[in-house]
Protein backbone atom coordinates (compact mmCIF):
# COMPACT_ATOMS: atom_id res chain seq x y z
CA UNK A 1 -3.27 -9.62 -22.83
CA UNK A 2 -5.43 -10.41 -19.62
CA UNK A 3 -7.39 -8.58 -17.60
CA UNK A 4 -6.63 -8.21 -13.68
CA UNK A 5 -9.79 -10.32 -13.21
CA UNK A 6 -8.01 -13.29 -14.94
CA UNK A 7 -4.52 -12.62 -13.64
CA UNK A 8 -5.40 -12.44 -10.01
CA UNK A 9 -8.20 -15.23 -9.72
CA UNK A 10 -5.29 -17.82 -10.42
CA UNK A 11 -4.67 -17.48 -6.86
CA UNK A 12 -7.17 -18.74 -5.41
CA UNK A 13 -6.25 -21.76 -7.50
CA UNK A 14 -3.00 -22.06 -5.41
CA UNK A 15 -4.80 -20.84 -2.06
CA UNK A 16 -5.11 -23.77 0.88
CA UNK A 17 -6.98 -22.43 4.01
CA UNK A 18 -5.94 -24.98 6.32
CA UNK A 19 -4.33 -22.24 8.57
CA UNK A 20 -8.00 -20.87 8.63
CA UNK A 21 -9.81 -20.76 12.07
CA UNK A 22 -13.29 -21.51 10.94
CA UNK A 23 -12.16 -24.93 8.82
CA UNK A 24 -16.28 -25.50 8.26
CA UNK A 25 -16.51 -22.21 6.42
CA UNK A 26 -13.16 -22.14 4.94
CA UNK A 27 -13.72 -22.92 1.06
CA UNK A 28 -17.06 -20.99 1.15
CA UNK A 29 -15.57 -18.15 2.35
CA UNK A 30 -12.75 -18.51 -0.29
CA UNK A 31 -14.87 -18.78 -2.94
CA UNK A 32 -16.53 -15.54 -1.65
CA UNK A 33 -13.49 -13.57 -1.36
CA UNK A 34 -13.01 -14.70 -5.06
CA UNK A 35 -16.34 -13.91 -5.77
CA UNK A 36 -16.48 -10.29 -4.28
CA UNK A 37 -12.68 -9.03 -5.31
CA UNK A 38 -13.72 -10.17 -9.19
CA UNK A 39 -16.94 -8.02 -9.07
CA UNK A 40 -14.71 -5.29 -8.01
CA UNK A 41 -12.26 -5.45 -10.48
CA UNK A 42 -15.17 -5.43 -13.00
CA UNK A 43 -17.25 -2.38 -11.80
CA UNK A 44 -14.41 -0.80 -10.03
CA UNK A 45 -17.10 0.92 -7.22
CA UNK A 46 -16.85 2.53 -3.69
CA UNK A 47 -19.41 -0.35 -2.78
CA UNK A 48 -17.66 -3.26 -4.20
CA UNK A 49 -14.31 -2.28 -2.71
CA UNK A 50 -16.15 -2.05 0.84
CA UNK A 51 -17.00 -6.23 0.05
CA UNK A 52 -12.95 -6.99 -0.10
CA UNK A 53 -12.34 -4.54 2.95
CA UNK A 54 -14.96 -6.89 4.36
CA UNK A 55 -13.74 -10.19 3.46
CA UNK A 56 -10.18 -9.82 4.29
CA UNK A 57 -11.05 -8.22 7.63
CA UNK A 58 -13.56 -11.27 8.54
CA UNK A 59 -10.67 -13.81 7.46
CA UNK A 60 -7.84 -12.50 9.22
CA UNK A 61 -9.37 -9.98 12.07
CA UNK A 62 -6.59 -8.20 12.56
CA UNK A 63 -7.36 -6.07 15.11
CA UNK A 64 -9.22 -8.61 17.49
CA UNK A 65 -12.42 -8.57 15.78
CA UNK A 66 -13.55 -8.82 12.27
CA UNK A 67 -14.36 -5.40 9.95
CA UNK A 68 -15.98 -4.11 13.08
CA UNK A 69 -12.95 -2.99 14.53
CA UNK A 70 -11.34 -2.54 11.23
CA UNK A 71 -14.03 -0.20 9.40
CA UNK A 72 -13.12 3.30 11.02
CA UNK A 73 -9.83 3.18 9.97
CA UNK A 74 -11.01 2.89 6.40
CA UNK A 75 -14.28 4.12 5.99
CA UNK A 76 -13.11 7.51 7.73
CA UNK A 77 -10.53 7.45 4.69
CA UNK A 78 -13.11 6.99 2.26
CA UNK A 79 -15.35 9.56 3.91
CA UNK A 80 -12.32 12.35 3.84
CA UNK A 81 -11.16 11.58 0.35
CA UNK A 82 -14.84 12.68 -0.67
CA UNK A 83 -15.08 15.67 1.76
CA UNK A 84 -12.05 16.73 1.24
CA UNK A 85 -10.51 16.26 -1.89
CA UNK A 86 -12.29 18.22 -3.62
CA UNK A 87 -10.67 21.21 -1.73
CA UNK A 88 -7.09 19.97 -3.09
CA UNK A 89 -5.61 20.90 -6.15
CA UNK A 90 -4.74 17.13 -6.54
CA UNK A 91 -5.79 14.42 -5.23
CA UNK A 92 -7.55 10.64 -6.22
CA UNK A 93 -9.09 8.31 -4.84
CA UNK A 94 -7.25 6.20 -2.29
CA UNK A 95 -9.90 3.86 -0.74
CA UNK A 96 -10.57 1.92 -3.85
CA UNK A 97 -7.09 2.07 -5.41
CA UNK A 98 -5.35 -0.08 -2.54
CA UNK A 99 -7.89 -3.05 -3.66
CA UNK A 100 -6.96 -2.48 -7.12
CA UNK A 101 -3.33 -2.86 -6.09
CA UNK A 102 -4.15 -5.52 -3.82
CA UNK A 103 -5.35 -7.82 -6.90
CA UNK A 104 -2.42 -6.32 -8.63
CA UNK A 105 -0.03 -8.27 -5.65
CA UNK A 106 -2.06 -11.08 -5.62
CA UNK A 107 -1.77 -11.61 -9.63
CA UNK A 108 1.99 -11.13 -9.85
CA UNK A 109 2.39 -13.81 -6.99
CA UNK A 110 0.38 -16.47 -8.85
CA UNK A 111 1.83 -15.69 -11.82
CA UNK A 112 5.55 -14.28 -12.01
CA UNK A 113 7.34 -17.36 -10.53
CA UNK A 114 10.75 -15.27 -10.44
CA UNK A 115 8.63 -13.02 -7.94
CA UNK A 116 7.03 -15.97 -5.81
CA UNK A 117 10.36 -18.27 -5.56
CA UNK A 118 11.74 -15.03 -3.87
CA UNK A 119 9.30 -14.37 -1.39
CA UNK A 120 9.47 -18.21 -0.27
CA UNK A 121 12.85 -18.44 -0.33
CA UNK A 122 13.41 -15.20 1.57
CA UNK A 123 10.87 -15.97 4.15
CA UNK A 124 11.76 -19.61 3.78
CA UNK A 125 8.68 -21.27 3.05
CA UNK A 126 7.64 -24.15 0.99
CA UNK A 127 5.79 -23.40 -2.49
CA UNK A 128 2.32 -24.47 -1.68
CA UNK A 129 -1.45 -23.30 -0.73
CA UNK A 130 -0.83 -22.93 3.28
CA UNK A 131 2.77 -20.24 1.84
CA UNK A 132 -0.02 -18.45 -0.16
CA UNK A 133 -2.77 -18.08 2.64
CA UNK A 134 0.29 -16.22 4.52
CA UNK A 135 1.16 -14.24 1.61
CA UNK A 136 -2.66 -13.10 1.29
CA UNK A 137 -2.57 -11.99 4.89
CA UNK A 138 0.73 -9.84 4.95
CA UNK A 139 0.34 -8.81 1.41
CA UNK A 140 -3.35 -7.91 2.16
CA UNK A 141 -2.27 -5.59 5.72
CA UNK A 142 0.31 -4.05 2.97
CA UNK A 143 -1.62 -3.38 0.63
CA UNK A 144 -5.14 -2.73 1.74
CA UNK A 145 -3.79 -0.13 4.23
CA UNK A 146 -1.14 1.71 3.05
CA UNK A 147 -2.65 4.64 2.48
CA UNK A 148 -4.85 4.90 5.60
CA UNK A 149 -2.29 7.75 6.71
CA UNK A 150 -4.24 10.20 4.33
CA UNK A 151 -6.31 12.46 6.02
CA UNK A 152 -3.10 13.83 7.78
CA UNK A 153 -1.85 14.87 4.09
CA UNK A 154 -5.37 15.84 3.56
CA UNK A 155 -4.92 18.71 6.11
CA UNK A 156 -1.48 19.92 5.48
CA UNK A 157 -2.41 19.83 1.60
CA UNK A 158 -6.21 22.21 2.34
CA UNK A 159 -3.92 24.43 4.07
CA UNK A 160 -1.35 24.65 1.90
CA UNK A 161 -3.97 25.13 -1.34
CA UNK A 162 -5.80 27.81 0.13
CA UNK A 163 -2.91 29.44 0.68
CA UNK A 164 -1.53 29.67 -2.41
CA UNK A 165 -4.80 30.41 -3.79
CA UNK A 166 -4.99 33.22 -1.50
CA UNK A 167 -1.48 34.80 -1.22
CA UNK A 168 0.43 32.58 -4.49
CA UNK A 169 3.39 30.48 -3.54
CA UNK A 170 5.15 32.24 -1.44
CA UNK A 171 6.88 28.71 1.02
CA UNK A 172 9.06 32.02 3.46
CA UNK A 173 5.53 33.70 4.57
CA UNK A 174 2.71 30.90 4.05
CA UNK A 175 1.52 29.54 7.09
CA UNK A 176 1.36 25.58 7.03
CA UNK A 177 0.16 23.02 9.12
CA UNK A 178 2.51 20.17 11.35
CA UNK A 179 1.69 18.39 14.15
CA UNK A 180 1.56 18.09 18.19
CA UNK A 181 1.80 15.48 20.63
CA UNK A 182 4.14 14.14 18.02
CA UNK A 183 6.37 12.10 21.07
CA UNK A 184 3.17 10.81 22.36
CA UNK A 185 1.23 9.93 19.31
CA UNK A 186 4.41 7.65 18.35
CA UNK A 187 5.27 6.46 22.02
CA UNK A 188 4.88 2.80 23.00
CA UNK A 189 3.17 1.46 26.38
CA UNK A 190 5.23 -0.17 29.01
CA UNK A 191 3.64 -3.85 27.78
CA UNK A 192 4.58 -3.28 24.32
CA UNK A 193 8.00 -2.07 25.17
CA UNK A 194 8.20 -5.24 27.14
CA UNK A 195 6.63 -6.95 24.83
CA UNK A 196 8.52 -6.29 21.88
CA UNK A 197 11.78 -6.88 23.88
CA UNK A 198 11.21 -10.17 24.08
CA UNK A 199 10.73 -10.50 20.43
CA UNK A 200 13.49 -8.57 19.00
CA UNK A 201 16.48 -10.36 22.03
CA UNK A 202 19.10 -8.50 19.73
CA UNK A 203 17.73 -5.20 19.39
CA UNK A 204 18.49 -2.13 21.33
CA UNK A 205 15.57 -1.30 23.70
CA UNK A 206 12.35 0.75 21.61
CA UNK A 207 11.23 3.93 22.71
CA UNK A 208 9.17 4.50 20.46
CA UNK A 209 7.24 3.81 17.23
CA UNK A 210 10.11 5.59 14.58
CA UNK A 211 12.99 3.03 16.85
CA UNK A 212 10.56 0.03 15.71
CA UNK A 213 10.64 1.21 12.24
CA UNK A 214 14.03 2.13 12.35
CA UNK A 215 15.37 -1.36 13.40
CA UNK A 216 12.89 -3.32 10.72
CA UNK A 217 14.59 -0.65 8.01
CA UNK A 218 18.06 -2.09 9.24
CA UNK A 219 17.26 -5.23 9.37
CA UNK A 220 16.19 -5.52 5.12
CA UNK A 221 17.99 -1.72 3.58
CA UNK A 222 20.59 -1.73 6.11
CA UNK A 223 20.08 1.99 7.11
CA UNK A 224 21.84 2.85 10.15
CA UNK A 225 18.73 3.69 12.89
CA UNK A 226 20.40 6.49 14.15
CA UNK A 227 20.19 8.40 11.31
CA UNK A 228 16.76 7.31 10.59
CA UNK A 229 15.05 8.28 13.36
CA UNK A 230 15.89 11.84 13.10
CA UNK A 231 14.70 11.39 9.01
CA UNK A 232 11.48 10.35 10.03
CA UNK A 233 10.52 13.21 12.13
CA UNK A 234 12.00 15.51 9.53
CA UNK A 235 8.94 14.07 6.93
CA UNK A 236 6.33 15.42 9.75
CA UNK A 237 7.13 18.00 11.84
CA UNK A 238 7.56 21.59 10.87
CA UNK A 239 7.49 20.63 7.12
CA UNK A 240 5.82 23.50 4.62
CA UNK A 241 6.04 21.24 1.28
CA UNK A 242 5.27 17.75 2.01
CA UNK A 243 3.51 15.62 4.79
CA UNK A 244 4.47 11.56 4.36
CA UNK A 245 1.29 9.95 4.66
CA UNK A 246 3.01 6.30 4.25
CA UNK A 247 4.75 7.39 7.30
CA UNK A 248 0.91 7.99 9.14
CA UNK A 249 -0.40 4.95 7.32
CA UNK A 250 2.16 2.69 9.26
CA UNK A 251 2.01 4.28 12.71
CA UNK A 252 -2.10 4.03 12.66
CA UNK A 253 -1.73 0.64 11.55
CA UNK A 254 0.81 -0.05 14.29
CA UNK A 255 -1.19 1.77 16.81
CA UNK A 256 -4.06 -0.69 16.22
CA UNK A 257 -1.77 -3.69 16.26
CA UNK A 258 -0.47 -3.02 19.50
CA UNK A 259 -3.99 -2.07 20.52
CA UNK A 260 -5.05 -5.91 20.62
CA UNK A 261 -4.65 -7.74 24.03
CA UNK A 262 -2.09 -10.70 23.06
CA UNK A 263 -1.69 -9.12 19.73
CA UNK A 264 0.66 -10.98 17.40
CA UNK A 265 3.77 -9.62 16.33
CA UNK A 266 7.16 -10.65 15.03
CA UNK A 267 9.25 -9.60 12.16
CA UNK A 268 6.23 -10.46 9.48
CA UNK A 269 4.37 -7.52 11.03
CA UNK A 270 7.37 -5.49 11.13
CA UNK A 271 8.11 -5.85 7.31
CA UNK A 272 4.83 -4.76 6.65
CA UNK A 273 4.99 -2.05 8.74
CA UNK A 274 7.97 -0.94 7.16
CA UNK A 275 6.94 -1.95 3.80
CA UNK A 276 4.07 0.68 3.94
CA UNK A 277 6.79 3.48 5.17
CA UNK A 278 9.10 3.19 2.53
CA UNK A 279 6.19 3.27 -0.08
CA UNK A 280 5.86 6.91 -0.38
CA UNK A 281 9.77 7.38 -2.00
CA UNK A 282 11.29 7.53 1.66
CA UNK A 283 14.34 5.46 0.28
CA UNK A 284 14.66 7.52 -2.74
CA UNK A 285 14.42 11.27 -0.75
CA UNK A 286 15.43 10.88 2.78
CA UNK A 287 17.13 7.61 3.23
CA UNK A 288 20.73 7.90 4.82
CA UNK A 289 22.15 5.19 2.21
CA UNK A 290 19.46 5.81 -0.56
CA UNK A 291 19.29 2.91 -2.85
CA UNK A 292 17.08 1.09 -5.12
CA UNK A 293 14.85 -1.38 -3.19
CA UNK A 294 15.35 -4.91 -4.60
CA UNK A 295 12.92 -7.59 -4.05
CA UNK A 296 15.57 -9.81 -2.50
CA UNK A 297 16.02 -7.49 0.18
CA UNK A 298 12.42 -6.49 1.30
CA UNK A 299 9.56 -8.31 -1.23
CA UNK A 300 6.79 -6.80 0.32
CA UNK A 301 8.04 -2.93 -0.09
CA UNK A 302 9.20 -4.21 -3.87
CA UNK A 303 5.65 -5.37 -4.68
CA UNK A 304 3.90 -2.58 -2.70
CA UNK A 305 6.14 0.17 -5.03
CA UNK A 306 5.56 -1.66 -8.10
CA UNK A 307 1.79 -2.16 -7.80
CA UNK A 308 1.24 1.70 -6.66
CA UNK A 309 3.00 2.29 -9.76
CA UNK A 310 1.09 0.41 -11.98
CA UNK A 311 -2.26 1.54 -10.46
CA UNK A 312 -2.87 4.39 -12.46
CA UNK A 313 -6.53 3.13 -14.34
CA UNK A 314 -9.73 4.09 -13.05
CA UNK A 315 -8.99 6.31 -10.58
CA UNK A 316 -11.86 8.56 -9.05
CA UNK A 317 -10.48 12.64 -9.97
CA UNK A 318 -10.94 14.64 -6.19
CA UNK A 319 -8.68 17.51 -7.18
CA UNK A 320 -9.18 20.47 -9.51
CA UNK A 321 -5.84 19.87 -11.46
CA UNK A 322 -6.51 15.82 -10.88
CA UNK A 323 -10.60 16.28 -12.26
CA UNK A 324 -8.49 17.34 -15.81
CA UNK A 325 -6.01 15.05 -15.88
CA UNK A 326 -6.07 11.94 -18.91
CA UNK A 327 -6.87 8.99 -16.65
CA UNK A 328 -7.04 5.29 -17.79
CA UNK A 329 -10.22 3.55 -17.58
CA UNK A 330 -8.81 0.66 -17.74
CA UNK A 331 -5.90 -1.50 -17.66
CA UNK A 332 -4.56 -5.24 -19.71
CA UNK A 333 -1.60 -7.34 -18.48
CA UNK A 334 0.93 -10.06 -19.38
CA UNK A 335 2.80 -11.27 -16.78
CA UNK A 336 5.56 -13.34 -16.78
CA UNK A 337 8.45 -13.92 -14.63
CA UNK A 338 10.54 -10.58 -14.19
CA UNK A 339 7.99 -8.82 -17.13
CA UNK A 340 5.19 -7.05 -16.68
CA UNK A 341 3.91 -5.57 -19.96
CA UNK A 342 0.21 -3.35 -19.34
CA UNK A 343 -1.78 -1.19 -21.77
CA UNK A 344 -3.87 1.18 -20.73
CA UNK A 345 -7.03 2.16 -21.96
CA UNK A 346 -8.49 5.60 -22.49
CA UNK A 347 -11.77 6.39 -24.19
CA UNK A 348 -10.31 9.94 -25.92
CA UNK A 349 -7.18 8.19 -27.85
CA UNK A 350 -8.11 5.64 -30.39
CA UNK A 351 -5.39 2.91 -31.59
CA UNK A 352 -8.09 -0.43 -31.87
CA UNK A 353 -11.31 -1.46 -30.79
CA UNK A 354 -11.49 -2.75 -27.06
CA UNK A 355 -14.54 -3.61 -25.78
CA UNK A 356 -17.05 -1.18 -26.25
CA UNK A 357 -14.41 1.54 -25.91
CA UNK A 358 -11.08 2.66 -27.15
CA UNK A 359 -7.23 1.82 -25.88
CA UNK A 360 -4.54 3.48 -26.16
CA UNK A 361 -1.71 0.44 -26.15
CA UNK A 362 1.20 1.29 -23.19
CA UNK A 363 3.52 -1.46 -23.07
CA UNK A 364 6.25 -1.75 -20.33
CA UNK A 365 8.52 -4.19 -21.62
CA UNK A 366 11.10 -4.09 -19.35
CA UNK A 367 12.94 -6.47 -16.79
CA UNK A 368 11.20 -5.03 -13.40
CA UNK A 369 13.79 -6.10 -10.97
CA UNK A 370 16.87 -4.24 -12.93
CA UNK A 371 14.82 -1.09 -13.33
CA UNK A 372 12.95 -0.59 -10.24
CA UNK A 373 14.55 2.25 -8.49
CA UNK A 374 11.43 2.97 -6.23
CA UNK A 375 9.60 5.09 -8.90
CA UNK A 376 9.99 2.35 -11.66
CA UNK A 377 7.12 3.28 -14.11
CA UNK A 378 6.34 6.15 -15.86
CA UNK A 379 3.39 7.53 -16.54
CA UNK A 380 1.92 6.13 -19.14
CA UNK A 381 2.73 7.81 -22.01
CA UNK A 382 -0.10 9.14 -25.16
CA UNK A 383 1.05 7.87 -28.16
């Protein structure tokens, strides 16, 4: 067994920046995304996260600028997870739990070949350095940001806590939250209707933000957009249980795409969109043809479902039910090609010696691509 440290610094072994725009700065800025992601993974801290945020936004400025333009969308989720949680019966931490799963991506690419020789075949690249700095970009927008949709949950959940708390849970009288200025929030400009014409020739004209996703959902599940569309507004408005806050994280993201003058887009971006709305279980709830999401059909939203999964270790307890929950501390790996086996390590169960502290040995031993239905791992379990 491995730690994520060792797993995902292989690669940056396979990682060519030639594609990089500042070629004079390239390796030292490779080295220093290597650098800051392993001092993460070691301390696991608010601080070290904000380094990666930092790194990958000053690579790849994604929104026309480096983390600049990139920091409210994330330090606003950091800053409500703190304020905020703490209201919720449960809740973690968010902010540095998509860098965790970020390495967690990054680690099975270098290192389950089954899983890389299906990305490049299904986006039909070539198995070398300048496939892996495109990965790292589209994996990173995945995975870094899925979750940015949060502090929409956040209110829907305060509400729906205190009300409980106050009157029990009683869904026919409860007041809850949902949202206005839905059809606006989600509408697209005239240029990015044009825009996105020209890119998509073959796709009936966009409206709006859930036609976008609806089309990219077609294009990889096969769902039939016009029953999609109507699903997707379902998980938001007028909802008293449950607010989808992958749904959120991919129209913010888009929002700020589309934001750019002469943004880039084309069905990369769209499949990461999508990717980060199907994380949340949409395919295994309110899908039209619900089925299990195979890595051949959509790798990103495979890996991004898989390494949520996974990420259950050193998570920062918000919530009062989450603050007594058994949470890992930390986390050991194999990986191999379509096996993943992971212990986790508490400090109140004792099976050996790890470290200075105590593990308590899960082992998934299981072929990941037959099993994963969408909510492939359990929790671990205390044995």
């Amino acid at each position: 067994m491995k730690t994520l440290s060792e797993w995902s610094s292989k690669f940056f072994d396979l990682l060519d920046m030639k594609e990089y725009e500042k070629p004079e700065t390239a390796e030292s800025d490779k080295l220093c995304f290597k650098l800051v992601l392993k001092q993460f993974i070691s301390s696991g801290k608010k601080e070290d996260a904000f380094s990666v945020y930092f790194c990958f936004s000053e690579i790849f400025k994604l929104f026309g600028q480096g983390y600049e333009n990139t920091k409210k969308l994330l330090e606003m989720l950091s800053d409500h997870e703190y304020h905020s949680g703490e209201l919720l019966s449960k809740h973690r931490d968010h902010y540095s739990h998509s860098v965790y799963v970020f390495a967690l991506g990054l680690a099975i690419y270098a290192n389950d070949p089954a899983y890389r020789a299906n990305y490049l075949s299904f986006y039909r690249l070539k198995d070398n350095g300048v496939s892996a700095f495109q990965f790292l970009k589209f994996w990173g927008m995945v995975a870094l940001f899925h979750d940015i949709g949060y502090p929409f949950q956040f209110a829907h959940e305060q509400i729906k806590t205190y009300a409980e708390e106050v009157w029990g849970n009683n869904e026919e009288v409860n007041p809850y939250v949902s949202y206005g200025n839905f059809n606006k929030f989600i509408a697209l400009s005239d240029g990015t209707h044009e825009n996105l014409a020209k890119i998509f020739p073959e796709a009936q004209p966009f409206n709006n933000l859930n036609d976008l996703f609806a089309y990219g959902l077609q294009l990889r599940e096969g769902y039939d957009p016009k029953k999609v569309c109507p699903k997707l507004t379902e998980r938001i408005i007028n909802q008293p249980k449950f607010i989808d806050h992958g749904y959120f994280s991919a129209v913010i993201l888009a929002r700020q795409i589309f934001s750019v003058p002469n943004y880039q887009f084309d069905v990369r971006y769209l499949d990461v969109l999508t990717a980060i709305l199907l994380h949340n279980n949409f395919n295994k709830y309110d899908a039209p043809e619900k089925h299990s999401i195979r890595f051949d059909e959509h790798p990103l939203a495979y890996l991004i479902i898989l390494c949520d999964e996974l990420q259950c270790w050193d998570r920062l307890a918000y919530g009062k039910v989450s603050k007594r929950d058994p949470i890992a501390w930390d986390c050991r790996f194999d990986i191999a090609a379509n096996a993943i086996y992971a212990e986790y390590i508490y400090d109140s169960f004792v099976t050996r010696e790890y470290n200075d502290g105590l593990e308590l040995n899960v082992t998934i031993n299981k072929n990941y691509q037959e099993m994963h239905d969408g909510t492939f791992l359990p929790q671990p379990m205390l044995i």
